[in-house]
N, C-alpha and C. Protein backbone atom coordinates (compact mmCIF):
# COMPACT_ATOMS: atom_id res chain seq x y z
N UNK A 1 49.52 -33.30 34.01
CA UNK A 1 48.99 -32.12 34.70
C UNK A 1 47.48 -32.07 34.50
N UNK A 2 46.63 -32.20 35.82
CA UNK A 2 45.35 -32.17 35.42
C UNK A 2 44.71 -31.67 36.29
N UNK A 3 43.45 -30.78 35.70
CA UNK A 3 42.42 -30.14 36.69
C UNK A 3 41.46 -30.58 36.41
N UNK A 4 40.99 -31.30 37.84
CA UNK A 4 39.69 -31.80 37.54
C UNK A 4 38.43 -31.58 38.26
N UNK A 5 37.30 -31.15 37.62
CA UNK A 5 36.18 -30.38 38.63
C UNK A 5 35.04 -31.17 38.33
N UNK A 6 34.77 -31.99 39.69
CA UNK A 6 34.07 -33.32 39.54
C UNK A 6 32.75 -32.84 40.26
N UNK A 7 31.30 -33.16 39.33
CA UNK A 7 30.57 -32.97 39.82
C UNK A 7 30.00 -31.79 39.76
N UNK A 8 30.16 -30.36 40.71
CA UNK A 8 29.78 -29.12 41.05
C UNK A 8 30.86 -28.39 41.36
N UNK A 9 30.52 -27.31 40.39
CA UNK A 9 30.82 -25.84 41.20
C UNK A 9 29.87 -25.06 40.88
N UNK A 10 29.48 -25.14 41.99
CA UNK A 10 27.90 -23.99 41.91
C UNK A 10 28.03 -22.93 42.26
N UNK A 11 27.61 -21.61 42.02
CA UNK A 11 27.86 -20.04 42.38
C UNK A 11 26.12 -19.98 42.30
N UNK A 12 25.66 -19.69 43.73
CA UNK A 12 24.38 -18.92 43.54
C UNK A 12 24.25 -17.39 43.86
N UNK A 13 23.33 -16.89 42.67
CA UNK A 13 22.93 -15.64 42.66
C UNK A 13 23.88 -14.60 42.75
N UNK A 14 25.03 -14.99 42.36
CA UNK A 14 26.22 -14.17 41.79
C UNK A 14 27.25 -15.02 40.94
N UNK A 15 27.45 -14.62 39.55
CA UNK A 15 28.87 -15.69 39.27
C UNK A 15 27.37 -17.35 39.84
N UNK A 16 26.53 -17.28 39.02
CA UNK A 16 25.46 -18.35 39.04
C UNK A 16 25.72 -19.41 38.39
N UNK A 17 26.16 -20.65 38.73
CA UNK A 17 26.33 -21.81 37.84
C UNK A 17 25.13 -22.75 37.89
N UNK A 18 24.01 -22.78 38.07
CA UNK A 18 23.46 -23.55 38.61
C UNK A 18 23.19 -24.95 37.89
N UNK A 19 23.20 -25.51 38.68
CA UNK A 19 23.63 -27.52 38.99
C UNK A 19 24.33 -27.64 38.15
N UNK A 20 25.66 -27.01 37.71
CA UNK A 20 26.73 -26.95 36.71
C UNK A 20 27.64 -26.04 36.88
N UNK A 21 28.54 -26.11 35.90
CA UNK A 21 29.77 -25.52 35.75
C UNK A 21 30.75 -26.47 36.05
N UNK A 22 29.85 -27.87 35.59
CA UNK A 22 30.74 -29.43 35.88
C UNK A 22 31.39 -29.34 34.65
N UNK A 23 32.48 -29.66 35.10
CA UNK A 23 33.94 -29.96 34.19
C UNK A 23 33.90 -31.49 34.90
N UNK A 24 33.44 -32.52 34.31
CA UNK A 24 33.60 -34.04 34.54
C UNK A 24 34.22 -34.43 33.94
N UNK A 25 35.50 -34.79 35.11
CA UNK A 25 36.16 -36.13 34.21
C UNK A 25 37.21 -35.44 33.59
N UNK A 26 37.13 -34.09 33.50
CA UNK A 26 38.28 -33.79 33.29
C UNK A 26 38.44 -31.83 32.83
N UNK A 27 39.31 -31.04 33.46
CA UNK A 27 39.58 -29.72 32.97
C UNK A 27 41.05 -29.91 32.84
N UNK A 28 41.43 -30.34 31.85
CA UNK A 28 43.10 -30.86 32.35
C UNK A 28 44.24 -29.41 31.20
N UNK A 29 44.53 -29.23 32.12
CA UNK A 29 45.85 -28.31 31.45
C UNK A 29 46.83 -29.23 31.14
N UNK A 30 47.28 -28.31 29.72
CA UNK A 30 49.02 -29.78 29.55
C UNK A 30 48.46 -30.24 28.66
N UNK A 31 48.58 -30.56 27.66
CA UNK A 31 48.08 -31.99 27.04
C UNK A 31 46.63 -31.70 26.44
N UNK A 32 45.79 -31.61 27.74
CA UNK A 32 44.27 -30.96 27.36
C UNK A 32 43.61 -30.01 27.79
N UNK A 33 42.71 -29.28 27.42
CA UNK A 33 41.44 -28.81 28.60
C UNK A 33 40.62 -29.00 28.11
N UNK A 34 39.91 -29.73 28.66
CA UNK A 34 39.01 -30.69 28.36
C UNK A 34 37.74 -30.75 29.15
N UNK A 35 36.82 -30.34 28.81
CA UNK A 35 35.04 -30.39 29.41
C UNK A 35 34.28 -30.98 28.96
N UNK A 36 34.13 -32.17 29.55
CA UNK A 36 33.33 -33.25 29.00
C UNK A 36 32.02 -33.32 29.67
N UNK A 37 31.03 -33.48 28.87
CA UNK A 37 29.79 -33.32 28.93
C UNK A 37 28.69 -32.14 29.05
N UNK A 38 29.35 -31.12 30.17
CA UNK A 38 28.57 -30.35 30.43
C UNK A 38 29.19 -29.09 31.40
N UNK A 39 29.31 -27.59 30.47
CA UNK A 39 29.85 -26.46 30.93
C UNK A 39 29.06 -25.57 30.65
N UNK A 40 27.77 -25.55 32.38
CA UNK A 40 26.77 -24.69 32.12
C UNK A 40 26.45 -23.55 32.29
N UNK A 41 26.44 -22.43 32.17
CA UNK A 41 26.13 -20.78 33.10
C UNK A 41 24.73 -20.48 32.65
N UNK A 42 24.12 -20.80 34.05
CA UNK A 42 22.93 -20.22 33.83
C UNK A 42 22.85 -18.71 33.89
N UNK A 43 21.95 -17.95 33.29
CA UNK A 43 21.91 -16.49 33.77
C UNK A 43 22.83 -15.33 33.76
N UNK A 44 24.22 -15.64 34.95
CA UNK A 44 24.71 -14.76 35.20
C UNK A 44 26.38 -15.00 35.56
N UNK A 45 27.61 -14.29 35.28
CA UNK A 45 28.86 -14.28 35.77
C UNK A 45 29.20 -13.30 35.10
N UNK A 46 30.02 -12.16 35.43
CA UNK A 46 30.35 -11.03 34.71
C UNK A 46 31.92 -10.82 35.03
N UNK A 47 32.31 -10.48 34.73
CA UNK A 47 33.91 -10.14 34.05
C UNK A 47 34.05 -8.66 34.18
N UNK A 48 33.93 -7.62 34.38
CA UNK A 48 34.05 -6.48 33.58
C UNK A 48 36.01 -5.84 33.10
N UNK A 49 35.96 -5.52 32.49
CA UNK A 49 36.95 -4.55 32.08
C UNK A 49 38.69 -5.77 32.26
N UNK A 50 38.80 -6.32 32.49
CA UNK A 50 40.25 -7.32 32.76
C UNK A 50 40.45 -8.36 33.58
N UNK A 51 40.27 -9.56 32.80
CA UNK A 51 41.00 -11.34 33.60
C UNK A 51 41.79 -11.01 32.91
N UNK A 52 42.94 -10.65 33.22
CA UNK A 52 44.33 -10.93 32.73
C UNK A 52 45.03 -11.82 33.30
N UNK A 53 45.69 -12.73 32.32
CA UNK A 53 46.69 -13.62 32.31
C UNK A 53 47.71 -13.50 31.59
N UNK A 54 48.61 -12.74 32.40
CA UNK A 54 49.86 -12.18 31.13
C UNK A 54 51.16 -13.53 31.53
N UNK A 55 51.93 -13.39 30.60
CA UNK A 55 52.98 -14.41 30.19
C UNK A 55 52.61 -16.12 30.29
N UNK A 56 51.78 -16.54 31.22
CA UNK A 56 51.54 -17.94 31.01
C UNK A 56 50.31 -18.63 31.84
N UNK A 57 49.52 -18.72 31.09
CA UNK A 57 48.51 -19.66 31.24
C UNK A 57 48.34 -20.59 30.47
N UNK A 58 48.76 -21.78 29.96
CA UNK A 58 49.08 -22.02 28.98
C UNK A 58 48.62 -23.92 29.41
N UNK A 59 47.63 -23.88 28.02
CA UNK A 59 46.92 -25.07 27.41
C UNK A 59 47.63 -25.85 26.24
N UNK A 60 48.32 -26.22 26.21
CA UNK A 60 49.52 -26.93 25.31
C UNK A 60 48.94 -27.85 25.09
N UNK A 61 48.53 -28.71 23.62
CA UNK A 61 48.11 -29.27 22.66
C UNK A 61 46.34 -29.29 22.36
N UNK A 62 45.62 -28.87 23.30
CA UNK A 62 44.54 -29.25 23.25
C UNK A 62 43.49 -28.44 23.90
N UNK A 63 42.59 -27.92 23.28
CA UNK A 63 41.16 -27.45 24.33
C UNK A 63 40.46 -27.83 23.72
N UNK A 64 39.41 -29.60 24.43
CA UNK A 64 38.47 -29.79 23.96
C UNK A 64 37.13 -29.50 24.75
N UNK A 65 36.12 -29.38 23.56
CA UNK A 65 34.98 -29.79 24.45
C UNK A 65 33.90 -30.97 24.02
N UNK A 66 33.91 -31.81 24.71
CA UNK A 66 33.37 -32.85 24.62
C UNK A 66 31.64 -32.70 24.91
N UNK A 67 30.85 -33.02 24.06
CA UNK A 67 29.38 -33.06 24.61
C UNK A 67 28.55 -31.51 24.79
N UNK A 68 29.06 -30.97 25.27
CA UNK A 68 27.91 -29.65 25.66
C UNK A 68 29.23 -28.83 26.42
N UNK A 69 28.95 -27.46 25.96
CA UNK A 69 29.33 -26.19 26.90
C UNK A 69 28.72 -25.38 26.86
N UNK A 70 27.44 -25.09 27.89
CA UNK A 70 26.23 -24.48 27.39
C UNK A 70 26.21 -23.48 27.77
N UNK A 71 25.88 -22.15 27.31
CA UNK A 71 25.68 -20.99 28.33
C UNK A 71 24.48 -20.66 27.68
N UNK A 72 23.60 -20.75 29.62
CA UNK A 72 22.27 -20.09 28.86
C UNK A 72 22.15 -18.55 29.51
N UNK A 73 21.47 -17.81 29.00
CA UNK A 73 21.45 -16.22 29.32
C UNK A 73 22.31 -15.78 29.35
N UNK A 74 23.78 -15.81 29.78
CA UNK A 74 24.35 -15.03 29.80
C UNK A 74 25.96 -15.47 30.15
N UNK A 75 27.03 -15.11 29.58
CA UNK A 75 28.65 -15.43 30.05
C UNK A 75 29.34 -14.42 29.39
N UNK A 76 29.53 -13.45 30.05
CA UNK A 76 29.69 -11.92 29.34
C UNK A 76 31.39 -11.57 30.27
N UNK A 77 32.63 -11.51 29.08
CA UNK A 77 33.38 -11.27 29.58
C UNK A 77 33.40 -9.89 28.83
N UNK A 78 33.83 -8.52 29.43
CA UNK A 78 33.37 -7.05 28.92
C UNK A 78 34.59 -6.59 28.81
N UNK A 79 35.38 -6.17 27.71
CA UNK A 79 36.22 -5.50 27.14
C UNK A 79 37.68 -6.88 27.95
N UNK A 80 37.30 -7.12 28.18
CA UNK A 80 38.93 -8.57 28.60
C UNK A 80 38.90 -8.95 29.23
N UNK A 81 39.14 -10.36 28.24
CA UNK A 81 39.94 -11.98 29.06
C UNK A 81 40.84 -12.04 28.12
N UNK A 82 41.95 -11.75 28.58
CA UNK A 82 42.90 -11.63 27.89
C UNK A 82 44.34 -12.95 28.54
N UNK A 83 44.13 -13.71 28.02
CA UNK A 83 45.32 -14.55 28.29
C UNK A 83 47.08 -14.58 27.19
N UNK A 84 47.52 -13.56 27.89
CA UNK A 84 48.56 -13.08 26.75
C UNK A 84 50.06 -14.14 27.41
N UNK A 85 50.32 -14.59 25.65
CA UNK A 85 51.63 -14.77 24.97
C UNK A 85 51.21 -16.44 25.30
N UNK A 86 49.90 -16.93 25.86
CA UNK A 86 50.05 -18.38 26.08
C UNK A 86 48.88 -18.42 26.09
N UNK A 87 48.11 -19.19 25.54
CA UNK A 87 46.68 -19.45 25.26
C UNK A 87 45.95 -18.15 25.55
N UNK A 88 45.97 -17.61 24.13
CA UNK A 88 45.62 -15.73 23.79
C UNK A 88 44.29 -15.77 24.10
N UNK A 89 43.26 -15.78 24.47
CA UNK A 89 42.18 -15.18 23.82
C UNK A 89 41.65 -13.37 23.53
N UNK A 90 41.51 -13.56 22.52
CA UNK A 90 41.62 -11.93 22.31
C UNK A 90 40.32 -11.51 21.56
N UNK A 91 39.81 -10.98 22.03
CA UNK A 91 38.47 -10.31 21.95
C UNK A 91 37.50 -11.22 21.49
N UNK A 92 37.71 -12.20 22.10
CA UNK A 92 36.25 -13.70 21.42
C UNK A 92 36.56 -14.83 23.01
N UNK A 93 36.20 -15.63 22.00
CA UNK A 93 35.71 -16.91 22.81
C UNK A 93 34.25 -16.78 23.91
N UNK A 94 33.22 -16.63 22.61
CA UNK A 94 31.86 -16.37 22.93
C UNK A 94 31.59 -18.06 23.03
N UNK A 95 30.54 -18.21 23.98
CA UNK A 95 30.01 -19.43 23.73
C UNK A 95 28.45 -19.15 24.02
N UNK A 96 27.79 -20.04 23.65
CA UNK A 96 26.43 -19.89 23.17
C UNK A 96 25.88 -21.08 22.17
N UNK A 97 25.36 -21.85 23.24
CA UNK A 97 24.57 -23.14 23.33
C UNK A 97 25.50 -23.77 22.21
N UNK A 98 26.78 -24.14 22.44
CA UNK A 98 27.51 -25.64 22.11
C UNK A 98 28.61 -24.57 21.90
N UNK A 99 29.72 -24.25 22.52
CA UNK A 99 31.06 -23.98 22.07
C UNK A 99 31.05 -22.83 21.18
N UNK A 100 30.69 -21.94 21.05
CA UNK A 100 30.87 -20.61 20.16
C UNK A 100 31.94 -19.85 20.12
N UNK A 101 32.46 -19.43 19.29
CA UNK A 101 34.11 -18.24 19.49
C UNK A 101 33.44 -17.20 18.46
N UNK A 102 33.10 -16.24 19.25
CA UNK A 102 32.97 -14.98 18.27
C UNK A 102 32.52 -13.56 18.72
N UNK A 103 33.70 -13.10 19.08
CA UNK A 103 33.75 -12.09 19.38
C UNK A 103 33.64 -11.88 21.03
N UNK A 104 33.04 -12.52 22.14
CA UNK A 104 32.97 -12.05 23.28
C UNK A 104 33.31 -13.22 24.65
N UNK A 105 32.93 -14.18 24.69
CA UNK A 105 32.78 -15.17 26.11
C UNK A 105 32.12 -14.31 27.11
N UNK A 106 30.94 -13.94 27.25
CA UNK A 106 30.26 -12.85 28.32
C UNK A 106 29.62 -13.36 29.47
N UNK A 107 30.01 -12.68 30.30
CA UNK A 107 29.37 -13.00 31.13
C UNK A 107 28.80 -11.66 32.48
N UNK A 108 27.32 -12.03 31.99
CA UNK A 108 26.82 -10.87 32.03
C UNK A 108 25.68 -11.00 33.39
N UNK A 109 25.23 -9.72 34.12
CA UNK A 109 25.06 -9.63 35.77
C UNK A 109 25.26 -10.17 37.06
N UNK A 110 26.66 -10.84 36.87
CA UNK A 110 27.29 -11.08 38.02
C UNK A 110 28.53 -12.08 38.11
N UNK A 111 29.33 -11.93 39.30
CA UNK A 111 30.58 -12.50 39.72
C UNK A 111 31.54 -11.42 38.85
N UNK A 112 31.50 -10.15 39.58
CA UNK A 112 32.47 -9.26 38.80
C UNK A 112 33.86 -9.20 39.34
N UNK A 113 34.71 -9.05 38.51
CA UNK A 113 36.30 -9.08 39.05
C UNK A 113 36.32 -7.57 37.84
N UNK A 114 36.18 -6.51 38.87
CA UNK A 114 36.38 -5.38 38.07
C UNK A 114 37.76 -4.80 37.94
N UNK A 115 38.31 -4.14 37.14
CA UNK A 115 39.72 -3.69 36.56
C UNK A 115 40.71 -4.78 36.81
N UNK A 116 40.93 -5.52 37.23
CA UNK A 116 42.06 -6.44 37.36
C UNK A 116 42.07 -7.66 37.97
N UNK A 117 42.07 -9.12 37.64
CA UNK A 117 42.38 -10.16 38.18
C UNK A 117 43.72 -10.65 37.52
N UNK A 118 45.20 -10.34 37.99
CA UNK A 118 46.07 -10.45 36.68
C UNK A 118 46.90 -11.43 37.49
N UNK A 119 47.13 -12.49 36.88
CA UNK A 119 47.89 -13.80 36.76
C UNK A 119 49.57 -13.25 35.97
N UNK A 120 50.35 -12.56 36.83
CA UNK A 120 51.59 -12.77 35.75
C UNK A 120 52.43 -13.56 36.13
N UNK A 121 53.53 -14.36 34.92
CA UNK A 121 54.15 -14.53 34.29
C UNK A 121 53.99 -16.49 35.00
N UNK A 122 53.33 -16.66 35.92
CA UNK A 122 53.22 -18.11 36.31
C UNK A 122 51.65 -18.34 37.17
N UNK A 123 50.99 -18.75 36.77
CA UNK A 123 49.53 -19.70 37.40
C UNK A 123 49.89 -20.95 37.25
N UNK A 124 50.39 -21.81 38.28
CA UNK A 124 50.97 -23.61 37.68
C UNK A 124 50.26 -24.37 38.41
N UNK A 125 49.78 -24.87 38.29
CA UNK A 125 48.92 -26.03 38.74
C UNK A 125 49.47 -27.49 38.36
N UNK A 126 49.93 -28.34 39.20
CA UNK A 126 50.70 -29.38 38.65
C UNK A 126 50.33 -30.66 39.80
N UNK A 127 49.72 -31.45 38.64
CA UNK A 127 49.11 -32.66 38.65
C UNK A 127 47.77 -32.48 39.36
N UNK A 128 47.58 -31.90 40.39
CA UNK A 128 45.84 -31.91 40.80
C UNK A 128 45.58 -30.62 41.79
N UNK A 129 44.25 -30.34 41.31
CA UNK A 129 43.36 -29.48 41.58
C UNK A 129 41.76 -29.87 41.33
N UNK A 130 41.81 -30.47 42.65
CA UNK A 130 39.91 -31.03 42.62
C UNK A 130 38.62 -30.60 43.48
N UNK A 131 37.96 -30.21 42.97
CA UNK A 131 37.32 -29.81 43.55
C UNK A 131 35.48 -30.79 43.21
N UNK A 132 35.38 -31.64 44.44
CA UNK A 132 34.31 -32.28 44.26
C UNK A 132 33.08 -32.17 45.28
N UNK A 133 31.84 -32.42 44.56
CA UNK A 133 30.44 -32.45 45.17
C UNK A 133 30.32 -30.67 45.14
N UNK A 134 30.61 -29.88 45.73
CA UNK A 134 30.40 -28.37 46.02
C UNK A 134 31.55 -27.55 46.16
N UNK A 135 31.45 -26.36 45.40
CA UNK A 135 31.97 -24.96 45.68
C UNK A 135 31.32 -24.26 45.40
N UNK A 136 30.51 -23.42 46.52
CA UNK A 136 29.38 -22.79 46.37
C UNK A 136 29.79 -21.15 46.67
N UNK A 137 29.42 -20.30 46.17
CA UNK A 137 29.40 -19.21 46.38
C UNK A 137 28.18 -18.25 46.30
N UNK A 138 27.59 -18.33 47.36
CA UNK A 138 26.33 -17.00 47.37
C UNK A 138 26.25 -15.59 47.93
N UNK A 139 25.83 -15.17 47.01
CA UNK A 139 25.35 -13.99 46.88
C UNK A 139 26.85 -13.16 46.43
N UNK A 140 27.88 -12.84 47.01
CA UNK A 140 28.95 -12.20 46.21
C UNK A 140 30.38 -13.09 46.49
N UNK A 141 31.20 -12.88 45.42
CA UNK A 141 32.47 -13.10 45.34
C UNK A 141 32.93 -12.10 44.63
N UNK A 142 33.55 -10.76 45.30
CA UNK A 142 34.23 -9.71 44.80
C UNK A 142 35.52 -9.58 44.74
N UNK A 143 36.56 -9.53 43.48
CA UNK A 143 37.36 -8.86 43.64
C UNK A 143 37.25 -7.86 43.06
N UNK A 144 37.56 -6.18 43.83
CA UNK A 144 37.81 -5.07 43.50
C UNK A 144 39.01 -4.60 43.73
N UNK A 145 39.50 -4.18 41.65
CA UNK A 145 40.58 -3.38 41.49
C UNK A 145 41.97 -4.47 41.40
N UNK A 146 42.31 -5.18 42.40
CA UNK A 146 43.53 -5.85 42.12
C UNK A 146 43.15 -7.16 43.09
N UNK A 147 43.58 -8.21 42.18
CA UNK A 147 44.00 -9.49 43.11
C UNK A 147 45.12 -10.12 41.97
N UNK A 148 46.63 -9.59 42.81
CA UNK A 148 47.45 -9.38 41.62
C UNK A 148 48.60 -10.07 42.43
N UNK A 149 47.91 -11.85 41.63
CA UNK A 149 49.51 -12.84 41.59
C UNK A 149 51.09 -12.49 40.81
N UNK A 150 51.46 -12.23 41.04
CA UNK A 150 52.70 -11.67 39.99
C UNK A 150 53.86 -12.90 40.70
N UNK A 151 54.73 -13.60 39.23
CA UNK A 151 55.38 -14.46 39.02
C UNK A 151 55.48 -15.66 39.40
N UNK A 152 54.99 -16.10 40.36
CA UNK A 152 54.34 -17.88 40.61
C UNK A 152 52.96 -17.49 41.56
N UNK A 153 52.29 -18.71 41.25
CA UNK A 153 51.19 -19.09 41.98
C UNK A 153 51.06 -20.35 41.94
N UNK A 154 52.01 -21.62 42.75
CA UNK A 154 52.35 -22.95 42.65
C UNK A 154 51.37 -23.17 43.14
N UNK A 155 51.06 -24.75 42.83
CA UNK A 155 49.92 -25.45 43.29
C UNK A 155 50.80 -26.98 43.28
N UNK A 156 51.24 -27.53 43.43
CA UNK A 156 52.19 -28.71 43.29
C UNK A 156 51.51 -29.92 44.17
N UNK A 157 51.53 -30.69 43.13
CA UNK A 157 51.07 -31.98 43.68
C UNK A 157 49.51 -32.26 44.00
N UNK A 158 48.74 -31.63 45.19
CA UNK A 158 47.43 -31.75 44.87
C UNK A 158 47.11 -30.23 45.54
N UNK A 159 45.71 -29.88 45.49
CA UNK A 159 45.02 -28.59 46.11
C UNK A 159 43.60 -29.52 46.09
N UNK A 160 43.07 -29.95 47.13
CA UNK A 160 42.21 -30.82 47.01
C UNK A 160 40.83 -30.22 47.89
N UNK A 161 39.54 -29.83 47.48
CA UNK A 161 38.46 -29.47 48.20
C UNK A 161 37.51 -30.73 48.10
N UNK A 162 37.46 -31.36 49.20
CA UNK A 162 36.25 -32.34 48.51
C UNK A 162 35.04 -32.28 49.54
N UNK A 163 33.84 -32.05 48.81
CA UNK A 163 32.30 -32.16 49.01
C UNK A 163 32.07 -30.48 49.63
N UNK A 164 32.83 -29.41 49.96
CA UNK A 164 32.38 -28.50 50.29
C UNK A 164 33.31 -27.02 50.47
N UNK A 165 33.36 -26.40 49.78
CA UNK A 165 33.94 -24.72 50.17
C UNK A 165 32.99 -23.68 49.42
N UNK A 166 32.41 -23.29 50.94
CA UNK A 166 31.26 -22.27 51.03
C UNK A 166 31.85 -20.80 51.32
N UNK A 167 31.47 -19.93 50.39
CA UNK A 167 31.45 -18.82 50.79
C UNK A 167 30.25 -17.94 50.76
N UNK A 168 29.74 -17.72 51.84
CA UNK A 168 28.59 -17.03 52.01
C UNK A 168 28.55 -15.48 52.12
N UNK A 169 28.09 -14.64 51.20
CA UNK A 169 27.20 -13.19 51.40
C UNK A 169 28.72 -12.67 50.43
N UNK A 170 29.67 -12.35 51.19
CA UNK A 170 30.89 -11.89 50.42
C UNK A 170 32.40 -12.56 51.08
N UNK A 171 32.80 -12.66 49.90
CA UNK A 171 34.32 -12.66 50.30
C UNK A 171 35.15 -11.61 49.03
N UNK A 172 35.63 -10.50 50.19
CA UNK A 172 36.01 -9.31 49.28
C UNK A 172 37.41 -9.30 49.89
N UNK A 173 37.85 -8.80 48.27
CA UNK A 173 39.66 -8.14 48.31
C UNK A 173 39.28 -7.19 47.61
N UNK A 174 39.51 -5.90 48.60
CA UNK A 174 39.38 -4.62 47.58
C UNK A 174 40.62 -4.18 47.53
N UNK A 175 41.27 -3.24 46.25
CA UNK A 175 42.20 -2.88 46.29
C UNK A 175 43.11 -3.29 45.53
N UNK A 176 43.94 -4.12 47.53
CA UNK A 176 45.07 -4.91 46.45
C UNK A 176 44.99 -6.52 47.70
N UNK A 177 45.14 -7.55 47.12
CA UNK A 177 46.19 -8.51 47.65
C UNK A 177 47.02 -8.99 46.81
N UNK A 178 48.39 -8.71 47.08
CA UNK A 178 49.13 -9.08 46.31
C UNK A 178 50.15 -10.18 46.83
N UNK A 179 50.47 -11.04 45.66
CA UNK A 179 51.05 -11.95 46.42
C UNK A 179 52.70 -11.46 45.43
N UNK A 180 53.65 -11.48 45.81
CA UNK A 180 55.13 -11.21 44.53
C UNK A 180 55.97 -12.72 44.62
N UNK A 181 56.27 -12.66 43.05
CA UNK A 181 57.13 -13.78 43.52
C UNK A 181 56.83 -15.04 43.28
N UNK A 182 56.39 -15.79 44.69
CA UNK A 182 55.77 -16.60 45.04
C UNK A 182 54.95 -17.11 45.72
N UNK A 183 53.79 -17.63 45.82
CA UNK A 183 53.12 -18.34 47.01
C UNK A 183 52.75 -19.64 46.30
N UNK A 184 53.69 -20.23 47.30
CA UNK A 184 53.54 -22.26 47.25
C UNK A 184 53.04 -22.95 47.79
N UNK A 185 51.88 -24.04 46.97
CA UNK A 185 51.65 -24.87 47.91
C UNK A 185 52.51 -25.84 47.24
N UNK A 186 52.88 -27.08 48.11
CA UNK A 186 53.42 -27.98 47.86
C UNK A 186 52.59 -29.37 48.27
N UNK A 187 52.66 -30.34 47.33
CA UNK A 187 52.41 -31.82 47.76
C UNK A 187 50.74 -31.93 48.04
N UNK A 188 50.19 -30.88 49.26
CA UNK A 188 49.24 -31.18 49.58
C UNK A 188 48.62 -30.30 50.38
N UNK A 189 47.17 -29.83 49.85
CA UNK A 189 46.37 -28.42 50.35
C UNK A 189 44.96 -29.20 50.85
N UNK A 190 44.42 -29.89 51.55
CA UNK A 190 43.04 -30.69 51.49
C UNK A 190 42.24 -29.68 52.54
N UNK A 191 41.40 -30.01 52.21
CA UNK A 191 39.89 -29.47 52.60
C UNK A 191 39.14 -30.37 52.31
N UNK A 192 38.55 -31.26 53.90
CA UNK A 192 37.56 -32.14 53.37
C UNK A 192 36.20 -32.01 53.97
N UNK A 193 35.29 -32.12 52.84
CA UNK A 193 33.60 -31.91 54.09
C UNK A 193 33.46 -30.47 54.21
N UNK A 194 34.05 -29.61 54.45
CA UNK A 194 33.29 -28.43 54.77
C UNK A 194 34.97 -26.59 55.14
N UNK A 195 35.15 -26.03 54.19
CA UNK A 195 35.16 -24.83 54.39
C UNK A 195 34.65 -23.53 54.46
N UNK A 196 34.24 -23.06 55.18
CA UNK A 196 32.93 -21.95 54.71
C UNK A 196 33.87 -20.70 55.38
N UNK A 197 33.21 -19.56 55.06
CA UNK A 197 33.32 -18.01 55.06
C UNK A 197 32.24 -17.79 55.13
N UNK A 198 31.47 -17.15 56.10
CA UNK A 198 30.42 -16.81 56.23
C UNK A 198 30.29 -15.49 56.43
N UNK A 199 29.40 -14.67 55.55
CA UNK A 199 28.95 -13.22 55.46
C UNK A 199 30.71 -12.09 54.92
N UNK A 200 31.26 -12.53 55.89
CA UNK A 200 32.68 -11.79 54.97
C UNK A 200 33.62 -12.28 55.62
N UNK A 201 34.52 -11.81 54.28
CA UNK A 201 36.02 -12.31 54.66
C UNK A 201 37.13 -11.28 53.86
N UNK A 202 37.22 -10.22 54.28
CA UNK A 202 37.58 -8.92 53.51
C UNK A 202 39.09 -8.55 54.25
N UNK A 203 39.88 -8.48 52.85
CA UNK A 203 40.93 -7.78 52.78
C UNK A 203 40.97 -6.25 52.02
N UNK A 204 41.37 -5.82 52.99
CA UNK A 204 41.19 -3.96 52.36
C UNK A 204 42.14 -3.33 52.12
N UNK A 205 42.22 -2.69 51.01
CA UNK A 205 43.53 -1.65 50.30
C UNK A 205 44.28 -2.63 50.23
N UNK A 206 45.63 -2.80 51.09
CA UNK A 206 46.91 -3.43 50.75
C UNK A 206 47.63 -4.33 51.68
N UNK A 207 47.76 -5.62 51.37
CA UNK A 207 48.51 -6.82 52.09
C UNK A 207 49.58 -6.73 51.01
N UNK A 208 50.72 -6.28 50.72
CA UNK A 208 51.72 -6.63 49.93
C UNK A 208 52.72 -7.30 50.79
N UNK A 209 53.31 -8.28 49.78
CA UNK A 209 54.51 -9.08 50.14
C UNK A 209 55.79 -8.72 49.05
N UNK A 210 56.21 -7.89 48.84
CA UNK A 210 57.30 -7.66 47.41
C UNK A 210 58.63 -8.05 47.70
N UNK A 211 59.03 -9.44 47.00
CA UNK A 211 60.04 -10.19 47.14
C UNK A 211 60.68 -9.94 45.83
N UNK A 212 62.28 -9.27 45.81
CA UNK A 212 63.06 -9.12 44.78
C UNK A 212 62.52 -8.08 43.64
């Protein structure tokens, strides 16, 4: 099982990675997670109040970091990232210029997912998730209030972006999108050369699907 983020994921001027946030060579769940060489935040990505990942997100034998995980200015996660009952983090996993755990992981003036981004009881990603050359996001990527996967969020086989998924000005879910249950991909999700969203792409209040 492996995630691998080759090259770039860049976020400008919101949720800012700049010429980084390369996971080379390897972010692999299962076995590892693993960031080799270089995991950079310049400036800015903010968190406020809950990334929840309740019942399973889960890094089984290993989170390394290889070489550098740098955060400069700022990676401010604010009162929770909470990955509960499977790779916990609970009130830490600060980093600060080479791998730090103490007390916070912050990430501070921008890319806010305010009151809720909650992952329950399944986020699976199995065997690939790549994302190469660019994933750019400028100026906002909002979720407000809920973007609430509850009990699978399959990814099977590959989810593949290669050299480009742009989202420009905003792409907002206020509210709720909820997915219940399940939403599957299977075998194969590609995007090659170029997805963009330009200026918005907004879901408002409530898309529910509640299965069982």
């Amino acid at each position: 099982y492996i995630l691998s983020v080759v090259y770039c994921f860049v976020v400008s001027h919101c949720f800012v990675l700049s010429h980084c946030f390369v996971l080379s060579h390897c972010f692999v769940l299962s076995h590892c997670f693993v960031l080799s060489h270089c995991f950079v935040l310049s400036h800015c990505f903010v968190l406020s109040h809950c990334f929840v990942l309740s019942h399973c997100f889960v890094l089984s034998h290993c989170f390394v970091l290889s070489h550098c995980f740098v955060l400069s200015h700022c990676f401010v996660l604010s009162h929770c990232f909470v990955l509960s009952h499977c790779f916990v983090l609970s009130h830490c996993f600060v980093l600060s210029h080479c791998f730090v755990l103490s007390h916070c992981f912050v990430l501070s003036h921008c890319f806010v997912l305010s009151h809720c981004f909650v992952l329950s009881h399944c986020f699976v990603l199995s065997h690939c998730f790549v994302l190469s050359h660019c994933f750019v996001l400028s100026h906002c990527f909002v979720l407000s209030h809920c973007f609430v996967l509850s009990h699978c969020f399959v990814l099977s086989h590959c989810f593949v972006l290669s050299h480009c998924f742009v989202l420009s000005h905003c792409f907002v879910l206020s509210h709720c999108f909820v997915l219940s249950h399940c939403f599957v991909l299977s075998h194969c999700f590609v995007l090659s050369h170029c997805f963009v969203l330009s200026h918005c792409f907004v879901v408002s209040y409530c898309s529910t699907t509640a299965t069982g």
